[in-house]
Protein backbone atom coordinates (compact mmCIF):
# COMPACT_ATOMS: atom_id res chain seq x y z
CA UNK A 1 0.00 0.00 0.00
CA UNK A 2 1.23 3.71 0.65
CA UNK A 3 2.88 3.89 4.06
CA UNK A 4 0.02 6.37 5.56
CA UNK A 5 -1.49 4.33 8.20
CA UNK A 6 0.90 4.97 11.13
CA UNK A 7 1.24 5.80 15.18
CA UNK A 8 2.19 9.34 16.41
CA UNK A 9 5.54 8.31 17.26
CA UNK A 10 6.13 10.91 20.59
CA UNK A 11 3.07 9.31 22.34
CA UNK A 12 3.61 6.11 22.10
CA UNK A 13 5.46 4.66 25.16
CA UNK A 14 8.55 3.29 24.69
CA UNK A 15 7.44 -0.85 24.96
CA UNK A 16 4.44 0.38 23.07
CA UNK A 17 6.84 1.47 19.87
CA UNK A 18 9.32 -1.59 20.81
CA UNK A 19 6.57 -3.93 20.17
CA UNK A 20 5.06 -1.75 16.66
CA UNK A 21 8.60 -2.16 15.28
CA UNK A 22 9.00 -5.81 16.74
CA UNK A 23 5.93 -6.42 14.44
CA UNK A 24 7.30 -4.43 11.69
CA UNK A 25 10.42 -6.39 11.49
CA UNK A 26 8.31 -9.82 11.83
CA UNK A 27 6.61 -8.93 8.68
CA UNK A 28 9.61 -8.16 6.99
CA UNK A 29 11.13 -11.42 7.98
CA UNK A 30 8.02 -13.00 6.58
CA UNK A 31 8.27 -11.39 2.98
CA UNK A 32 11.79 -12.42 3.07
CA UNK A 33 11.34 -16.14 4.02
CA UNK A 34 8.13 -16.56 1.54
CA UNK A 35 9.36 -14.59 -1.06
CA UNK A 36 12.81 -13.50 -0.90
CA UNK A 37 14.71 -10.52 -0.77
CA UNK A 38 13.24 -8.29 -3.22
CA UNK A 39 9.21 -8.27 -1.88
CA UNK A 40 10.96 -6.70 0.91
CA UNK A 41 10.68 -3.31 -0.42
CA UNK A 42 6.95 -3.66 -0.66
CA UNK A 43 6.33 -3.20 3.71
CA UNK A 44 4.56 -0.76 4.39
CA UNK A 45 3.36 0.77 7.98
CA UNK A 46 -0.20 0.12 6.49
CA UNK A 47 0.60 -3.89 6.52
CA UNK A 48 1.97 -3.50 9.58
CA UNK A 49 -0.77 -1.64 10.81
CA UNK A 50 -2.94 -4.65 9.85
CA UNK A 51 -0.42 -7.41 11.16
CA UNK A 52 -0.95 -5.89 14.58
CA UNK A 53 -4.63 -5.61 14.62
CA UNK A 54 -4.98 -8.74 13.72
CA UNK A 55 -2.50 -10.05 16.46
CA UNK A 56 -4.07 -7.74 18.81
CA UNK A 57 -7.19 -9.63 18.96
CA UNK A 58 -5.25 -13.37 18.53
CA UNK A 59 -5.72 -15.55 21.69
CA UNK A 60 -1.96 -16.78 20.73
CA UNK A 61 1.10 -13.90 21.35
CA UNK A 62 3.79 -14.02 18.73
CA UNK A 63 7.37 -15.25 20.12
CA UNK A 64 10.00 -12.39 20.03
CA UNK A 65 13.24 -13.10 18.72
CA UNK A 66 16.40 -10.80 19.00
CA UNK A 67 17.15 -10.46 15.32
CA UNK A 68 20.14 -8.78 12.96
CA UNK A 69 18.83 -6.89 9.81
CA UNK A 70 20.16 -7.10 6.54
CA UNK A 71 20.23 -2.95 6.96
CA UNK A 72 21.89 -3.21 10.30
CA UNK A 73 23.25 -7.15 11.55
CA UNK A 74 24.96 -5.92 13.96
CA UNK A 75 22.68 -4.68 16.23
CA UNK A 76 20.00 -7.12 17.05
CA UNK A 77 16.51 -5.91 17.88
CA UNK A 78 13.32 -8.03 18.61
CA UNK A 79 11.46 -9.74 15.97
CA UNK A 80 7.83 -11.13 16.16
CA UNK A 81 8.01 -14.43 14.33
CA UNK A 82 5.92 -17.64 14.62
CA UNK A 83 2.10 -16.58 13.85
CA UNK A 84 -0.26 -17.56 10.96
CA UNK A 85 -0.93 -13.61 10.78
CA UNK A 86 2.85 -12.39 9.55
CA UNK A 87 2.89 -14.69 7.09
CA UNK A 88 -0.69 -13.62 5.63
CA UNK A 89 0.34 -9.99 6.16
CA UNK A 90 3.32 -11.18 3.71
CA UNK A 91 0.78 -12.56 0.92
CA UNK A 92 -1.22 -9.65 1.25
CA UNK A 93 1.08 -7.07 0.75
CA UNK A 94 2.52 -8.99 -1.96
CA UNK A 95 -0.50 -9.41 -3.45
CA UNK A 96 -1.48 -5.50 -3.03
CA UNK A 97 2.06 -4.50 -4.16
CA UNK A 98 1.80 -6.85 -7.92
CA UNK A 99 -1.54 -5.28 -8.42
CA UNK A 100 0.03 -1.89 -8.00
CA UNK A 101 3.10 -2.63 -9.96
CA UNK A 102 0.64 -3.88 -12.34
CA UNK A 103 -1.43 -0.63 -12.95
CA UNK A 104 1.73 1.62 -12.87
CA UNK A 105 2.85 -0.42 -16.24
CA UNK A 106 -0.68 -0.10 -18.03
CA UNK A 107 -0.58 4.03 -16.76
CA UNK A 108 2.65 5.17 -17.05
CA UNK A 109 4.49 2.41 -18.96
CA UNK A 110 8.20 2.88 -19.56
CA UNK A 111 11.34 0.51 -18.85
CA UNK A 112 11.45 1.52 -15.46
CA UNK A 113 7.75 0.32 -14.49
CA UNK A 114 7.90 -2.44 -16.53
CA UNK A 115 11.52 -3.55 -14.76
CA UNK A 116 10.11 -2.91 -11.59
CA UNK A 117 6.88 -5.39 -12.26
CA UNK A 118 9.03 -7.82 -14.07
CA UNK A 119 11.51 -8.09 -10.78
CA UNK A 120 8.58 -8.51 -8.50
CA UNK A 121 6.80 -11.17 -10.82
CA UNK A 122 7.65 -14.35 -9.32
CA UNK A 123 6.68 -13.16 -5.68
CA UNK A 124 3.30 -12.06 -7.42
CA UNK A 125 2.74 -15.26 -8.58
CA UNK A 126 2.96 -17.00 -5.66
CA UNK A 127 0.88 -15.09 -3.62
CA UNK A 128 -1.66 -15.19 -6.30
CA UNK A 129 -1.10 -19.29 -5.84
CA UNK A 130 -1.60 -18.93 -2.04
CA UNK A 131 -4.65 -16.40 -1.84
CA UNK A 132 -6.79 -17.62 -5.46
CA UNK A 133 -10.15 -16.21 -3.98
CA UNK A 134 -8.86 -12.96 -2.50
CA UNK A 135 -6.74 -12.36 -5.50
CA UNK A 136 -9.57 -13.07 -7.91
CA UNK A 137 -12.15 -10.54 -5.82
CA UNK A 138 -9.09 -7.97 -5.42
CA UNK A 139 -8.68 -8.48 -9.31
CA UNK A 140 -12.25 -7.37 -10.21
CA UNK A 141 -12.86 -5.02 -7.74
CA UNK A 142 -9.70 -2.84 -8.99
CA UNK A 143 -10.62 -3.78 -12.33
CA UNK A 144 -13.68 -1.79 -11.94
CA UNK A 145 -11.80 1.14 -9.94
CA UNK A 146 -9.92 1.30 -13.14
CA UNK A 147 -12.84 1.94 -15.66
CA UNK A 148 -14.37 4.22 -12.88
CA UNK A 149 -11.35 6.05 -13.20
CA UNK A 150 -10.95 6.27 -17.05
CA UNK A 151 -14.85 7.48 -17.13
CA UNK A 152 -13.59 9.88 -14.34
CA UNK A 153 -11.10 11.45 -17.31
CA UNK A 154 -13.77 11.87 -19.70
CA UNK A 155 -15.53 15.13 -18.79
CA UNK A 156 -18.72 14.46 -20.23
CA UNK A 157 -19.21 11.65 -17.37
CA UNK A 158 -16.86 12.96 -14.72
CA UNK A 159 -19.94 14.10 -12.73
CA UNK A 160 -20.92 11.29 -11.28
CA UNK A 161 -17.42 9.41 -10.40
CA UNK A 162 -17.09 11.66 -7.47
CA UNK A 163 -13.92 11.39 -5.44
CA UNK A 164 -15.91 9.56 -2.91
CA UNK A 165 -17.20 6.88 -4.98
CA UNK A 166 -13.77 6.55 -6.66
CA UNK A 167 -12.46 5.69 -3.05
CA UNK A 168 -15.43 3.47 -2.29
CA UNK A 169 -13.41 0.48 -4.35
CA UNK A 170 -10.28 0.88 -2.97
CA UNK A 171 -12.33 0.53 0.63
CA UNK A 172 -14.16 -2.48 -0.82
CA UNK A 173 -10.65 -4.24 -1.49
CA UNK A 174 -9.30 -4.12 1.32
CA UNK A 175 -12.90 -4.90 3.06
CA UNK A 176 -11.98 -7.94 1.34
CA UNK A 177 -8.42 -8.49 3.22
CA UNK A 178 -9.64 -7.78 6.39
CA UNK A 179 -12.63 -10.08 6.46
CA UNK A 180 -10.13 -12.71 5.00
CA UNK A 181 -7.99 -12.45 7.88
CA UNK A 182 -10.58 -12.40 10.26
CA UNK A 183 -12.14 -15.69 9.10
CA UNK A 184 -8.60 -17.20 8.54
CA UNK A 185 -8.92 -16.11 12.54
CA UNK A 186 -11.84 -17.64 13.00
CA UNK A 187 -13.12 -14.61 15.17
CA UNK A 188 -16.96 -14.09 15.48
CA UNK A 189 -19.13 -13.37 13.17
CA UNK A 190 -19.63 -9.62 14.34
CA UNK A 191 -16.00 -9.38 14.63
CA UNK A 192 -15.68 -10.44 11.11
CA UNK A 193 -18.27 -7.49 9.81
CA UNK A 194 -16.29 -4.80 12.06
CA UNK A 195 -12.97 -5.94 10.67
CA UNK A 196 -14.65 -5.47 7.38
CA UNK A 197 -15.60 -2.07 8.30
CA UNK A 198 -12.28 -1.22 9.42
CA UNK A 199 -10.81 -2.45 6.50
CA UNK A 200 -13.76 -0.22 4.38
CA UNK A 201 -13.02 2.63 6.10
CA UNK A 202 -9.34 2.67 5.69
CA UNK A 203 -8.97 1.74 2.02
CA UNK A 204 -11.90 4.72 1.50
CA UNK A 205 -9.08 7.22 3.55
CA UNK A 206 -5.76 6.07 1.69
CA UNK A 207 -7.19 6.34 -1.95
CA UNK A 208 -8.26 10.20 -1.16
CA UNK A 209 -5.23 10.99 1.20
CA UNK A 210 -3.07 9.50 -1.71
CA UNK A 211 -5.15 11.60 -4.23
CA UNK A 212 -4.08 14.69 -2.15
CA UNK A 213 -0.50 13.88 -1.52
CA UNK A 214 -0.02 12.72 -5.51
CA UNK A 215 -2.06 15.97 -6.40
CA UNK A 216 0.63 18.56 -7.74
CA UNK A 217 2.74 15.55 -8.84
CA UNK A 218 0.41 13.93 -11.12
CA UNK A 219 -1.21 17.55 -12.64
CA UNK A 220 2.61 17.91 -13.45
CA UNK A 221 3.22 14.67 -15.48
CA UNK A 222 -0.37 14.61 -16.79
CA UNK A 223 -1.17 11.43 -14.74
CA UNK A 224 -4.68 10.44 -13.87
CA UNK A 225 -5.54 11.60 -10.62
CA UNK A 226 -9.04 11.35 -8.67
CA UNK A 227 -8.95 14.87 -7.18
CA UNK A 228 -8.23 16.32 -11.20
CA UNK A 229 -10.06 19.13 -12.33
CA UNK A 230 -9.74 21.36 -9.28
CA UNK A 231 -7.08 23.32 -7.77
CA UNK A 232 -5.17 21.81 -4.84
CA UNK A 233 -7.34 23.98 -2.36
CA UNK A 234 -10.10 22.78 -3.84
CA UNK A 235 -9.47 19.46 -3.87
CA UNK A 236 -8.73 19.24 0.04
CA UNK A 237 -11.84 21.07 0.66
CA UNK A 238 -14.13 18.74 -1.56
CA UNK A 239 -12.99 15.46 0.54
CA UNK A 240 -11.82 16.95 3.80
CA UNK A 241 -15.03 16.52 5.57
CA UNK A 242 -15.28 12.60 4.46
CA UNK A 243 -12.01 11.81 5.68
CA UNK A 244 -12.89 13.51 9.01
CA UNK A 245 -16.11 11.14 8.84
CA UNK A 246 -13.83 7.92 7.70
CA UNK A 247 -11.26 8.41 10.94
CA UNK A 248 -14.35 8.89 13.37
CA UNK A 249 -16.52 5.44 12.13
CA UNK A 250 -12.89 3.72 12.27
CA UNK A 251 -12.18 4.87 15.51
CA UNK A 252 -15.99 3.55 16.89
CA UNK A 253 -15.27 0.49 15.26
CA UNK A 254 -11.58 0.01 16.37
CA UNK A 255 -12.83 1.18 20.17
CA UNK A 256 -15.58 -1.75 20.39
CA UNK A 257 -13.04 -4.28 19.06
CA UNK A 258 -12.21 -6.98 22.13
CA UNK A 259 -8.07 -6.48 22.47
CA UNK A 260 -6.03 -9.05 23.79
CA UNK A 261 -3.30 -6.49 23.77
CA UNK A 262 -1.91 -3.41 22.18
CA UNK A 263 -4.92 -1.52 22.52
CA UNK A 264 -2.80 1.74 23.33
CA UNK A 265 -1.61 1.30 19.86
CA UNK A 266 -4.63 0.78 18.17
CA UNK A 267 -5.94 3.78 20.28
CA UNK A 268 -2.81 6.03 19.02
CA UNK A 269 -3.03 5.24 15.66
CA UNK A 270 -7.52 5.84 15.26
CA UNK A 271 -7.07 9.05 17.20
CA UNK A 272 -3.81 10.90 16.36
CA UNK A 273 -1.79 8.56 13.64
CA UNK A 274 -4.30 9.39 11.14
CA UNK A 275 -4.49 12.85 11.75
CA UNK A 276 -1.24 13.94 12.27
CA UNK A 277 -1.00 12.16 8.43
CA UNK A 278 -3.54 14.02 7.04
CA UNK A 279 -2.41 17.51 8.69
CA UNK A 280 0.77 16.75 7.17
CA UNK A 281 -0.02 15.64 3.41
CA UNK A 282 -2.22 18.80 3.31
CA UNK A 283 0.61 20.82 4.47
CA UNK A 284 2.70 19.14 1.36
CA UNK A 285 5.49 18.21 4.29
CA UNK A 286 7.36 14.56 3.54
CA UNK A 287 6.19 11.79 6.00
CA UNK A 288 9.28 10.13 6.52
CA UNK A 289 10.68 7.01 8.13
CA UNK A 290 9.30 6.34 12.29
C-alpha cells in the first residue's frame, strides 16, 4: 500500500513502539522467508498496521526473537516471528504490491515500471497461488476502480465518479483483506463485519489521502488523478469533511473491538496517527521514516 497508516511516534510509550517495530520487522522477515529478498521493499506501515490488529485480537502472542537486519546485523533488535498472521500480512502485501506494480505499467508504462513489475513477478505469482479467492475478488474489484477512473477522465461523465465513490473500491478491497484475515482467525461473526468495516473505512481514507499527496505531482506529469479538475485547495476542501467522517466510524469500530493487547496502539493510531498524516499531506510536508 502507501505507508500512511501509522502511530504518532512521541506518544507512544517506549514498549508500546518496541513492540510496533517488533511487528514491523516480523513482517519483513516473513516477505523475506516466503518470497525472498526483493518483496521486501513492498512493507509498508499500512501492513503492519494490519499485522498488529490482527494479532491484537489473537488468543496466541507471537514469540519475540532478537534479530540482525540485513540494513543493520549488527545490532540485534526483537522480531515477532511464529504466527499464521505475519505470514498472511506477507501474501497480502505482496499481493497489493503486484496489483500496483501492475497498474503503474498499463498508466505510465516505460522501462522503469515495466523492470520494476518484471523483478517482482515471481513473488506475485505466488501469492496469487496462495490467496486464489482474494486475488480473484481484489482483481475485479480494482478492475472496476480502473474503468471508474478512465470514465472519471472523460468530462462528459466525470460528474458522477465523485472522489468519494472513486475511493469506495479501494475501501471495498481491502474490506476484502480484512474479512479474509478475520475468518482465517476464525473470530466471530460480528467481529468479522467490524474488521470489514475497518478495512472499508481505511482503504476509502488512503485512496483520497493519496489523491491529495499525488495531487501537484500527477497535474505535473499529466497522470490520472481522482482529485483532477480542481485546484489543490479545492481538492482538500471537496474530501476533507469525508475523511474527518472515515477516521471517526474507524475509531468507533476500532474502540468496540475486544483487544487481547496493544490496545494503546490501536488507540494512538484511530485518534492521532491518522491525523497527524492528514495535517501533514495537506501541508505538502514529507512523511518520513518512524
Amino acid at each position: 500500500m502507501f505507508g500512511y497508516v501509522r502511530p504518532f511516534k512521541s506518544h507512544l510509550l517506549m514498549k508500546e513502539f518496541t513492540r510496533y517495530r517488533a511487528v514491523y520487522c516480523g513482517v519483513c522477515k516473513a516477505l523475506s522467508d516466503r518470497y525472498g529478498q526483493v518483496p521486501r521493499l513492498s512493507l509498508t506501515y499500512d501492513f503492519t498496521f494490519f499485522a498488529l490488529l490482527f494479532l491484537s485480537l489473537s488468543d496466541q502472542e507471537v514469540r519475540l526473537s532478537k534479530e540482525g537486519c540485513i540494513l543493520n546485523p549488527i545490532q540485534k533488535k526483537p522480531v515477532a516471528r511464529d504466527h499464521g498472521i505475519l505470514d498472511l500480512t506477507a501474501d497480502c502485501t505482496v499481493l497489493l504490491a503486484g496489483f500496483q506494480l501492475q497498474d503503474d505499467v498499463e498508466d505510465e508504462g516505460g522501462l522503469k515500471a515495466s523492470l520494476r513489475s518484471f523483478l517482482f513477478s515471481g513473488a506475485f505469482k505466488k501469492a496469487k497461488t496462495r490467496l486464489p479467492e482474494l486475488s480473484s475478488e481484489i482483481e475485479s474489484t480494482l478492475h472496476l476502480l480502473q474503468k471508474d477512473e478512465a470514465k472519471r477522465e472523460d468530462e462528459s461523465s466525470g460528474a458522477t465518479r465523485t472522489p468519494d465513490r472513486l475511493a469506495a473500491h479501494f475501501a471495498a478491497v481491502l474490506a476484502a483483506m480484512f474479512r479474509y484475515a478475520a475468518l482465517s482467525e476464525n473470530l466471530a461473526p460480528d467481529i468479522v463485519e467490524a474488521l470489514a468495516l475497518v478495512g472499508a473505512d481505511l482503504g476509502g481514507w488512503i485512496y483520497l489521502i493519496d489523491a491529495i499527496d499525488d495531487f501537484s505531482e500527477d497535474k505535473e506529469k499529466g497522470r490520472f488523478n481522482a482529485l483532477a479538475g480542481e485546484d489543490r485547495d479545492e481538492a482538500i476542501a471537496s474530501v476533507l469533511p469525508h475523511l474527518v467522517l472515515l477516521e471517526a466510524s474507524l475509531d468507533r469500530t476500532l474502540a468496540l473491538l475486544p483487544y487481547r493487547r496493544d490496545g494503546g496502539i490501536m488507540r494512538n493510531i484511530a485518534l492521532e496517527g491518522l491525523a497527524e498524516v492528514r495535517e501533514k499531506v495537506i501541508a505538502g510536508l514529507r512523511l518520513g521514516r518512524l
